[in-house]
Protein backbone atom coordinates (compact mmCIF):
# COMPACT_ATOMS: atom_id res chain seq x y z
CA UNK A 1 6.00 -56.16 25.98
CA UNK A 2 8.15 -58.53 23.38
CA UNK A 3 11.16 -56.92 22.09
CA UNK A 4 12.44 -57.38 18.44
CA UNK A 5 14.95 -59.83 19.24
CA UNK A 6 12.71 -62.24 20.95
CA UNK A 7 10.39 -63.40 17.88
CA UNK A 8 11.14 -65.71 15.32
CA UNK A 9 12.28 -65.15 11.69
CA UNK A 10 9.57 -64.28 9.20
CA UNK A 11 7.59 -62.87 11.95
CA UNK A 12 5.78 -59.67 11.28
CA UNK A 13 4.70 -56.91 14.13
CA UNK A 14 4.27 -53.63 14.39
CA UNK A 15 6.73 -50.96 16.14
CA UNK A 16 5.43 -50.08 19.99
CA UNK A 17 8.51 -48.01 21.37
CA UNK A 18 12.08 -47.51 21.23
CA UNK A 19 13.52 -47.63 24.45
CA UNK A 20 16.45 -44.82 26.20
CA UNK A 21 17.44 -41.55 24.47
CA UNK A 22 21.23 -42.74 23.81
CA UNK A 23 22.63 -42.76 20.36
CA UNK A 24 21.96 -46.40 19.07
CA UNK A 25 18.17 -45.15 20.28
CA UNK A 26 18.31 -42.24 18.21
CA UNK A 27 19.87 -43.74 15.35
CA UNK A 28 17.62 -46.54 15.36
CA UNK A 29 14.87 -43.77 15.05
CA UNK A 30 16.63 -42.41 12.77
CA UNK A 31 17.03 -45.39 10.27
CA UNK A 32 12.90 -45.53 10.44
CA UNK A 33 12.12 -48.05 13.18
CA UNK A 34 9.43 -45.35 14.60
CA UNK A 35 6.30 -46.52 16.61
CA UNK A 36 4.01 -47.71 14.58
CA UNK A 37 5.95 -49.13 11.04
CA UNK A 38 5.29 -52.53 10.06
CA UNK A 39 8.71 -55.04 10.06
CA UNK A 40 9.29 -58.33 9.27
CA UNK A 41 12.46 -60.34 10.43
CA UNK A 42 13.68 -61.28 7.18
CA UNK A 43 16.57 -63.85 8.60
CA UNK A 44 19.32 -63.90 11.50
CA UNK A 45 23.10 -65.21 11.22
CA UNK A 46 24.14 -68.30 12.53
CA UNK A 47 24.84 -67.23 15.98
CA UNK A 48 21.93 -65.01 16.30
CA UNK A 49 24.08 -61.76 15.90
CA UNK A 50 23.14 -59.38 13.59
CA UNK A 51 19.56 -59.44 12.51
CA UNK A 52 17.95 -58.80 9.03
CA UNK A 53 14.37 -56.78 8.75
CA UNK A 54 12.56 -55.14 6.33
CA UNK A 55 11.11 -51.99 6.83
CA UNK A 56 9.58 -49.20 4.99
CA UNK A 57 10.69 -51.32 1.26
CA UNK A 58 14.45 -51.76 2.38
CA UNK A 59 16.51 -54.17 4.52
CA UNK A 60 18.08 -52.82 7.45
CA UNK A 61 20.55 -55.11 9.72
CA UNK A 62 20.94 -54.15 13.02
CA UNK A 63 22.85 -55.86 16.44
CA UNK A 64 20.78 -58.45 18.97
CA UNK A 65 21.60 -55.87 21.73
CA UNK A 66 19.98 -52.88 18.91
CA UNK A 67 16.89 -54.70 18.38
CA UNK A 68 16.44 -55.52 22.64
CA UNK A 69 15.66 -51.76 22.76
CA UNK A 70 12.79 -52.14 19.92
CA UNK A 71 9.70 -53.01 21.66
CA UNK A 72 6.88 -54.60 19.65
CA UNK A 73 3.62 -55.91 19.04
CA UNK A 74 1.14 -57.98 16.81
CA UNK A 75 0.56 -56.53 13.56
């Protein structure tokens, strides 16, 4: 399984799993990355670190080492 921060920018795919049950996990639930939402890498900074998506109508940024534990797949 790809995770988010392995596919290029303007790429869209669907949620598959977030992975642990630690905080960043939970938050990252939390913020609305659940299985199954539709995102779209909107754009990354320079050196890669943080990322910009668009979920549910908003943009969220969130760390390289965040978006590892966001598997995904094709939309």
């Amino acid at each position: 399984m790809v995770s988010l921060d392995d596919i290029p920018v303007g790429t869209t795919a669907r949620v598959h799993d977030v992975t642990g049950a630690d905080p960043v996990s939970i938050r990252l639930l939390e913020m609305g990355l659940t299985p199954g939402i539709e995102i779209r890498l909107v754009s990354r900074a320079p050196f890669g670190d943080p990322l910009e998506l668009e979920v549910r109508g908003y943009r969220l940024s969130i760390r390289r080492h965040e978006a590892a534990l966001v598997s995904i797949g094709d939309c």
